[in-house]
C-alpha atoms as a PDB file:
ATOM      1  CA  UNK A   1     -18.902  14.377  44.037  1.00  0.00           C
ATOM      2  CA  UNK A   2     -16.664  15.115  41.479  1.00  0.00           C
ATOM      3  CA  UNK A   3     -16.833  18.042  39.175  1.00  0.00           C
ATOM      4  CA  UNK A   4     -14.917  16.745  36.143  1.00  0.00           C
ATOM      5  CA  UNK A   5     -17.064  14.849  33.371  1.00  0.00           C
ATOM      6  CA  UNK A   6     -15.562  12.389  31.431  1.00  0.00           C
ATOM      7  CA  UNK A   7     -14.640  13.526  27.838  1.00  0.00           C
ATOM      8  CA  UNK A   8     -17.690  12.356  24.996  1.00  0.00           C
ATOM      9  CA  UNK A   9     -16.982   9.044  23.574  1.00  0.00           C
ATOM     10  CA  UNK A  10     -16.152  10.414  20.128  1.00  0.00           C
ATOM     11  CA  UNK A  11     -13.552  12.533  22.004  1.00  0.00           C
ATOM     12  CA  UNK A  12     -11.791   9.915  23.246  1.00  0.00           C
ATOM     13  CA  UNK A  13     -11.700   7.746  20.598  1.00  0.00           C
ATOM     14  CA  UNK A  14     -10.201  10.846  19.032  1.00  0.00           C
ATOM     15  CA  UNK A  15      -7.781  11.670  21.534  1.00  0.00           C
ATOM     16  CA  UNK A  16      -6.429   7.571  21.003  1.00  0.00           C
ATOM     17  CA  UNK A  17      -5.874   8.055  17.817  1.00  0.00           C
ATOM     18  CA  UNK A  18      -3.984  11.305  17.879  1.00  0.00           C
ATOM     19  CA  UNK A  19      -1.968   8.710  20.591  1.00  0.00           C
ATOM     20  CA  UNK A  20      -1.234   6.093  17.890  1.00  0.00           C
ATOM     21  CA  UNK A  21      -0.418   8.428  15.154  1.00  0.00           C
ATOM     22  CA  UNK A  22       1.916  10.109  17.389  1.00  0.00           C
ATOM     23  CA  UNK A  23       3.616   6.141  18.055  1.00  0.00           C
ATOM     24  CA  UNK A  24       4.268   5.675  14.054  1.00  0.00           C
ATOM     25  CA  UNK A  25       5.180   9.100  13.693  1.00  0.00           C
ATOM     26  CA  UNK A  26       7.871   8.538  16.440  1.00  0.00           C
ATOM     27  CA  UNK A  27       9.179   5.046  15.069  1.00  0.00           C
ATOM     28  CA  UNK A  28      11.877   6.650  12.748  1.00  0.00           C
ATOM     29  CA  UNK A  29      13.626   8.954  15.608  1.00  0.00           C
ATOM     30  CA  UNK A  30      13.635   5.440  18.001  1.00  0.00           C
ATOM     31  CA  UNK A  31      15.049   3.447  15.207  1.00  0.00           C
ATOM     32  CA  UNK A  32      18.186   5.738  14.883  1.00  0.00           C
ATOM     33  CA  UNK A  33      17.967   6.445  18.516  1.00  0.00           C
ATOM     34  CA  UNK A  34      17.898   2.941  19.847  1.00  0.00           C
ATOM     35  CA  UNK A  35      19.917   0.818  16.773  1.00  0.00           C
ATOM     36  CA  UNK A  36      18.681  -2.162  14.542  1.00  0.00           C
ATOM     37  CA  UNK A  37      18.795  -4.533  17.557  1.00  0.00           C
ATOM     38  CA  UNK A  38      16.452  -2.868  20.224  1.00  0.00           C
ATOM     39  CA  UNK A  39      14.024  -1.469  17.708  1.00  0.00           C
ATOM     40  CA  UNK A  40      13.393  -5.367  16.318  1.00  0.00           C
ATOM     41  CA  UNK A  41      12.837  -6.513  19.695  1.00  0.00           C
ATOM     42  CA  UNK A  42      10.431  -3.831  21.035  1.00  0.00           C
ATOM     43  CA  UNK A  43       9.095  -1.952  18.403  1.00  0.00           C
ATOM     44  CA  UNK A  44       8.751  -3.669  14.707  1.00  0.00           C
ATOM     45  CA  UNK A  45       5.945  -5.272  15.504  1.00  0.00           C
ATOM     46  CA  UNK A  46       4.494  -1.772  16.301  1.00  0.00           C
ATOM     47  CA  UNK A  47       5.444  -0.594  12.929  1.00  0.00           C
ATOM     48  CA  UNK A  48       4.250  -4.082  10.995  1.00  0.00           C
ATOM     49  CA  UNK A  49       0.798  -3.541  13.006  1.00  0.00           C
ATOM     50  CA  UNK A  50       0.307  -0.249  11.917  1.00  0.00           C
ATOM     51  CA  UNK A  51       0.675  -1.566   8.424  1.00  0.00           C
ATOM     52  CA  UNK A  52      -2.652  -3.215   8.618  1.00  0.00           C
ATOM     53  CA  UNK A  53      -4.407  -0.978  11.180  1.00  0.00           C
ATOM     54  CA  UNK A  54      -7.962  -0.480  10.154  1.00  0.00           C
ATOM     55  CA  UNK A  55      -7.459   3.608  10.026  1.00  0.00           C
ATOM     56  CA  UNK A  56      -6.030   4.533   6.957  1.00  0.00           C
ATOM     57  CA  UNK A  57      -3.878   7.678   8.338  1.00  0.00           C
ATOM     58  CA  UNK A  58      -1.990   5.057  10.565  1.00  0.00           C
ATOM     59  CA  UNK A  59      -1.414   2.629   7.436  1.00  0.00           C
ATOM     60  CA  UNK A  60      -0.116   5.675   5.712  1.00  0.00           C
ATOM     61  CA  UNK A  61       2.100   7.066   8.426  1.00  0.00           C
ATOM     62  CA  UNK A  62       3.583   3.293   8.880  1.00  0.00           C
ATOM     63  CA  UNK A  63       4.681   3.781   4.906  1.00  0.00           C
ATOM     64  CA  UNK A  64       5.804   6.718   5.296  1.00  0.00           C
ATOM     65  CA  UNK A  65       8.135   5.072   7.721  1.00  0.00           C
ATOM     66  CA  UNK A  66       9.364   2.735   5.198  1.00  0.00           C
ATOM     67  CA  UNK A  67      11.986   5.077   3.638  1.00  0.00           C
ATOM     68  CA  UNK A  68      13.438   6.443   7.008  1.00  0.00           C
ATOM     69  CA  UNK A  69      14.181   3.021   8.176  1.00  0.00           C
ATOM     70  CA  UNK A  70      15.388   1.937   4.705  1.00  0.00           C
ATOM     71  CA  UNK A  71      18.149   4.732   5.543  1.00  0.00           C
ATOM     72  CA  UNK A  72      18.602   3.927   9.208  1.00  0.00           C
ATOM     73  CA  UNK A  73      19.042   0.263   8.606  1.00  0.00           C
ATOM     74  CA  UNK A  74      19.784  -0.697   5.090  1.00  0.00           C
ATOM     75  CA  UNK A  75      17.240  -2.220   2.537  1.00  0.00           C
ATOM     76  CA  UNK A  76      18.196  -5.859   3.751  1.00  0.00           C
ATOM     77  CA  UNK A  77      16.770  -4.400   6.812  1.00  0.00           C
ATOM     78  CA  UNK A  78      13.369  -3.978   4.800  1.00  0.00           C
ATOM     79  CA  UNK A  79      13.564  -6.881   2.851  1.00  0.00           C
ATOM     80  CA  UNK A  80      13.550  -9.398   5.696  1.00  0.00           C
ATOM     81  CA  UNK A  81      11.874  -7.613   8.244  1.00  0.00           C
ATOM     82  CA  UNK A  82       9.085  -6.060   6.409  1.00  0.00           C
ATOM     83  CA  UNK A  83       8.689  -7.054   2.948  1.00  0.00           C
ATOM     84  CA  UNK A  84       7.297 -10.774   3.653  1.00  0.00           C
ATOM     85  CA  UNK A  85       4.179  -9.192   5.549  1.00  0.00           C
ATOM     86  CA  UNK A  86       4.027  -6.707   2.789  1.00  0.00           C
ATOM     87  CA  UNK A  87       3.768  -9.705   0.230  1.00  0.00           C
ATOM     88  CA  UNK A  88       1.688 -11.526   2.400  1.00  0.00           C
ATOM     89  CA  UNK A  89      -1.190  -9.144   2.580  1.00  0.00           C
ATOM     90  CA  UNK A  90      -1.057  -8.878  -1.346  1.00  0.00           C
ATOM     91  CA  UNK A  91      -1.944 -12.716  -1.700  1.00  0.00           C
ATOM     92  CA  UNK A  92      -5.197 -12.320   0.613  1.00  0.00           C
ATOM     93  CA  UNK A  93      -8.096 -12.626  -1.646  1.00  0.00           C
ATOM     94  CA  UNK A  94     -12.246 -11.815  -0.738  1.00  0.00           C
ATOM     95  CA  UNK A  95     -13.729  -8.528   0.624  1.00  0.00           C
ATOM     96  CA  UNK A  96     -12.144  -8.569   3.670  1.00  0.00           C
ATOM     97  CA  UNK A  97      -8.224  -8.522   2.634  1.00  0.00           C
ATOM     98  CA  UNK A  98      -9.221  -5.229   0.416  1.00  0.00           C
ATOM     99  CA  UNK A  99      -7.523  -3.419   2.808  1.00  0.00           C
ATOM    100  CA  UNK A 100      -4.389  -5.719   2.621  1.00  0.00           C
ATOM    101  CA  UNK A 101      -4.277  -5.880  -1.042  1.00  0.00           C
ATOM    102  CA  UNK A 102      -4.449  -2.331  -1.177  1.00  0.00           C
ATOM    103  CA  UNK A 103      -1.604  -1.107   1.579  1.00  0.00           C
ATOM    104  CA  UNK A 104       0.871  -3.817   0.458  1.00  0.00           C
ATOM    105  CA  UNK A 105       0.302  -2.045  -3.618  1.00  0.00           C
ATOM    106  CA  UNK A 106       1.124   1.352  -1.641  1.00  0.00           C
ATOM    107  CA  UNK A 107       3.837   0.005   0.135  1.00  0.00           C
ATOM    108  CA  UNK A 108       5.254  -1.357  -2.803  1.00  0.00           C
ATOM    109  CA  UNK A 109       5.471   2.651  -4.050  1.00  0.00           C
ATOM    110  CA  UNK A 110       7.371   3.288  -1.286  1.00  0.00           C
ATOM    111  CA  UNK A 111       9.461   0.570  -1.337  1.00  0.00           C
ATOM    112  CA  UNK A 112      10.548   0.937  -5.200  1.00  0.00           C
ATOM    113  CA  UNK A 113      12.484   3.997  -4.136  1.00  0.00           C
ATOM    114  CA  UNK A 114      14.605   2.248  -1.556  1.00  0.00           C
ATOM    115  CA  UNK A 115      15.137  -1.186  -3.101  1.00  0.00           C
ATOM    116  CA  UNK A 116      17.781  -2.199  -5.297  1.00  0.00           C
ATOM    117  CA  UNK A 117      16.442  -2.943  -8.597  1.00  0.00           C
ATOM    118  CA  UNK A 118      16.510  -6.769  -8.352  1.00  0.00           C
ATOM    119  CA  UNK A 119      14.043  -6.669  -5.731  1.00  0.00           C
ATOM    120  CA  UNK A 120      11.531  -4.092  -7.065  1.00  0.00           C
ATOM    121  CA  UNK A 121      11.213  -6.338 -10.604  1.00  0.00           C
ATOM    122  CA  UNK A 122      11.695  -9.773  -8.678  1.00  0.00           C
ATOM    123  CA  UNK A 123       9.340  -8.890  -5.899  1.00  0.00           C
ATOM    124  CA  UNK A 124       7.253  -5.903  -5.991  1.00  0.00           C
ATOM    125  CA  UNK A 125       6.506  -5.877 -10.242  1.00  0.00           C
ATOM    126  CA  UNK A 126       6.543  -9.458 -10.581  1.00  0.00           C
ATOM    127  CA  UNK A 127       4.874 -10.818  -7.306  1.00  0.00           C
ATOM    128  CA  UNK A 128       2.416  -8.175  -6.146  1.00  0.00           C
ATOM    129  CA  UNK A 129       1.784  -5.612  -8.210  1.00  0.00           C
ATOM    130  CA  UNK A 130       1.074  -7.364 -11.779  1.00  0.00           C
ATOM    131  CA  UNK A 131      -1.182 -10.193 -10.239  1.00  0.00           C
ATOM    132  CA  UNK A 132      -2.960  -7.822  -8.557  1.00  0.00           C
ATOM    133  CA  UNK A 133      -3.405  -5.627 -11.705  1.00  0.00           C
ATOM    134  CA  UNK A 134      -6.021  -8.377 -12.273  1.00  0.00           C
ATOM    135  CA  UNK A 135      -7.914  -7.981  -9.424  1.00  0.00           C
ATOM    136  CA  UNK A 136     -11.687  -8.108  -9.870  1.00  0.00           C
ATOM    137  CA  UNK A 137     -11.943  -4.783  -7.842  1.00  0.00           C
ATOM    138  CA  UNK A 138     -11.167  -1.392  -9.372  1.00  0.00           C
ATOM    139  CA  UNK A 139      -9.956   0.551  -6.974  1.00  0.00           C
ATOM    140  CA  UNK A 140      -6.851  -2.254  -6.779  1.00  0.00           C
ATOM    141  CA  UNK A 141      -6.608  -2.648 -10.156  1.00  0.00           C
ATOM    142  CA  UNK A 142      -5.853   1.354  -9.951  1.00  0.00           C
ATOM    143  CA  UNK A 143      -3.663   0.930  -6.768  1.00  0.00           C
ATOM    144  CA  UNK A 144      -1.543  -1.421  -9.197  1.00  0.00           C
ATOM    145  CA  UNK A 145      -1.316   0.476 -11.505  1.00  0.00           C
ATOM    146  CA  UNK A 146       0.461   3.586  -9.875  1.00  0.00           C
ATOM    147  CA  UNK A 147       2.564   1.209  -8.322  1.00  0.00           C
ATOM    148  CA  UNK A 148       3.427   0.017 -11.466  1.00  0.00           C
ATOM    149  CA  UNK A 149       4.201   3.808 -12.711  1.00  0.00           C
ATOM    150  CA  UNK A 150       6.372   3.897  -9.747  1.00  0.00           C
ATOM    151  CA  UNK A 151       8.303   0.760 -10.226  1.00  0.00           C
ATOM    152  CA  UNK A 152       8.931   1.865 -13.580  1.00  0.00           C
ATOM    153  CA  UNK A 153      10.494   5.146 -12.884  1.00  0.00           C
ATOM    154  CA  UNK A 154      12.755   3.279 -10.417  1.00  0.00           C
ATOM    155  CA  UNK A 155      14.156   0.784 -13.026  1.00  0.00           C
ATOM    156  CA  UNK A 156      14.361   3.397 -15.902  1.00  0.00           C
ATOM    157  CA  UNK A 157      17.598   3.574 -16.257  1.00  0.00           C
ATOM    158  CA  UNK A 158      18.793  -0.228 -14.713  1.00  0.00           C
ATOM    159  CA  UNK A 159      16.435  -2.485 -16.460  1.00  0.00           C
ATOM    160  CA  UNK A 160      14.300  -0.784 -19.048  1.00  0.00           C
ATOM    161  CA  UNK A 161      14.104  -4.151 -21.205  1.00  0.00           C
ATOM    162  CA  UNK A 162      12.174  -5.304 -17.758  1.00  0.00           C
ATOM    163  CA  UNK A 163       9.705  -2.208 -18.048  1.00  0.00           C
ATOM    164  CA  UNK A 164       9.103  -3.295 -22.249  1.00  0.00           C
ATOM    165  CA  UNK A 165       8.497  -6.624 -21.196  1.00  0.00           C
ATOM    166  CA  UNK A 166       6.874  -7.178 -17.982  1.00  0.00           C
ATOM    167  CA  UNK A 167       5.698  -3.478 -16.908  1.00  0.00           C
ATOM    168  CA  UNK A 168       4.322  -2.000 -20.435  1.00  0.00           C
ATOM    169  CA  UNK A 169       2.248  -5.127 -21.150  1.00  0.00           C
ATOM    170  CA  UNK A 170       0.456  -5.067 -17.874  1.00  0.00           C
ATOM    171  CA  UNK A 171      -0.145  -1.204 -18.061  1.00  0.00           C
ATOM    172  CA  UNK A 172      -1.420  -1.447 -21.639  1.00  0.00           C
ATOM    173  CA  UNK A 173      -3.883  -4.733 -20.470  1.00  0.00           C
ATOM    174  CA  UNK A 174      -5.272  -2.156 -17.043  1.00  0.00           C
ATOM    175  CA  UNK A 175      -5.861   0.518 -19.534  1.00  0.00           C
ATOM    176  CA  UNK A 176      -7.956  -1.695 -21.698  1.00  0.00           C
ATOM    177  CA  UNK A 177     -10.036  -3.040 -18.508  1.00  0.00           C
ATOM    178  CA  UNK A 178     -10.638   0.418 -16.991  1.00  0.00           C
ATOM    179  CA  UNK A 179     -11.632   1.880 -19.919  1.00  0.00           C
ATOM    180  CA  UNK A 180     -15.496   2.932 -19.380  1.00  0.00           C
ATOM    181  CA  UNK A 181     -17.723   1.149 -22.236  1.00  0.00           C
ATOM    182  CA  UNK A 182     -19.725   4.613 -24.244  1.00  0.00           C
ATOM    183  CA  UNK A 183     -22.687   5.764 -22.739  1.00  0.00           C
ATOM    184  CA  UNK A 184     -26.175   4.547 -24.384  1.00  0.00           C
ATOM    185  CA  UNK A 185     -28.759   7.008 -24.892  1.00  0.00           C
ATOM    186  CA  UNK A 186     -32.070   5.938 -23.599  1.00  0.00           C
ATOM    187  CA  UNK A 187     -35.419   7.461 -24.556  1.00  0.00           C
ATOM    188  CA  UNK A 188     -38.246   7.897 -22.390  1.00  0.00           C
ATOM    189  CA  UNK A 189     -40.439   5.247 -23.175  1.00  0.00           C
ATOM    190  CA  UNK A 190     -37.265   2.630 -24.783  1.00  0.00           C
ATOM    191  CA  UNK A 191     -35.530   0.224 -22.448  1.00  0.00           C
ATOM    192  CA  UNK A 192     -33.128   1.663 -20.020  1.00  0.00           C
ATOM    193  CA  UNK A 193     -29.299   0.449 -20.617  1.00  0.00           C
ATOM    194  CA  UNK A 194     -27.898  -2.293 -18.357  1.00  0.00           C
ATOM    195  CA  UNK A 195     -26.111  -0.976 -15.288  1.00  0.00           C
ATOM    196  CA  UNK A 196     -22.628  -0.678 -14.902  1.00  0.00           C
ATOM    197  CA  UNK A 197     -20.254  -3.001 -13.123  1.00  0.00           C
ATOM    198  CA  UNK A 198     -18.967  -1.910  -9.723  1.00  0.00           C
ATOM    199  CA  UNK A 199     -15.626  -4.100 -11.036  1.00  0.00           C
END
């Protein structure tokens, strides 16, 4: 009979997961290890996976990768490797693509400092982050908005009549929506106010 008990459940699970992070975490040291060719064929789908892996520390580990591998293999690198799934997962729409929605608006923060200008207007302002700066759900509608910020501060100085006319609109139209309507006083006895929306 053996003396050794397997770990608890919750253990392992936990022990997998320090596993995984430690993959992403190693993706950037095999990309300049291995070169553009190998990683593609053995390990970008690993780091496109982890992208929309349902534990948020892996999603933000994969885009922290984003910038390392912008460096290791060029932004053309990103734009046709990893940009379409990032644009993809912005166009998903009902409760379950939350989670898309929301990584490819983070990704987009990451990406602005790393693309060349045309792409972060063309592509990340103008394709992902301003529709979803109209999304029924707040906590997108705030996503957008910081990656808006950080679009901005990439084209500052290269396209600022793009930030007036594109950017500045839909920050002004996010601060009107998530502003919080005053508070009604209610006395005991009166009718209570309406409750809030969640959106």
């Amino acid at each position: 009979m053996s003396l050794h008990r397997a770990p608890p459940p919750r253990r392992r699970a936990a022990r997998r997961l320090q596993v995984r992070l430690a993959v992403v975490d190693t993706l950037p040291a095999y990309a300049k290890a291995l070169g553009m060719d190998v990683f593609n064929a053995k390990l970008k789908d690993v780091q496109a996976r982890a992208l929309a892996d349902s534990v948020a520390h892996i999603r933000e580990r994969a885009i922290a990768n984003l910038g390392a591998l912008a460096t290791e293999f060029g932004d053309q690198w990103l734009r046709e490797q990893i940009l379409p799934a990032v644009l993809e997962g912005s166009k998903q729409s009902g409760p379950a693509s939350y989670l898309g929605r929301m990584t490819s608006l983070q990704a987009c923060g990451s990406l602005a400092g790393v693309m060349p200008a045309s792409v972060v207007s063309e592509t990340l302002v103008t394709q992902i982050a301003v529709p979803l700066s109209r999304d029924r759900v707040a906590n997108v509608r705030i996503a957008a908005a910081d990656a808006l910020a950080q679009c901005a501060r990439k084209l500052e100085k290269e396209d600022p009549a793009f930030i007036k006319d594109q950017i500045r609109p839909a920050l002004v139209d996010l601060s009107k929506v998530c502003a919080r309507p005053p508070l009604r006083r209610w006395t005991p006895g009166g009718r209570p106010p309406p409750p809030s929306s969640p959106y």
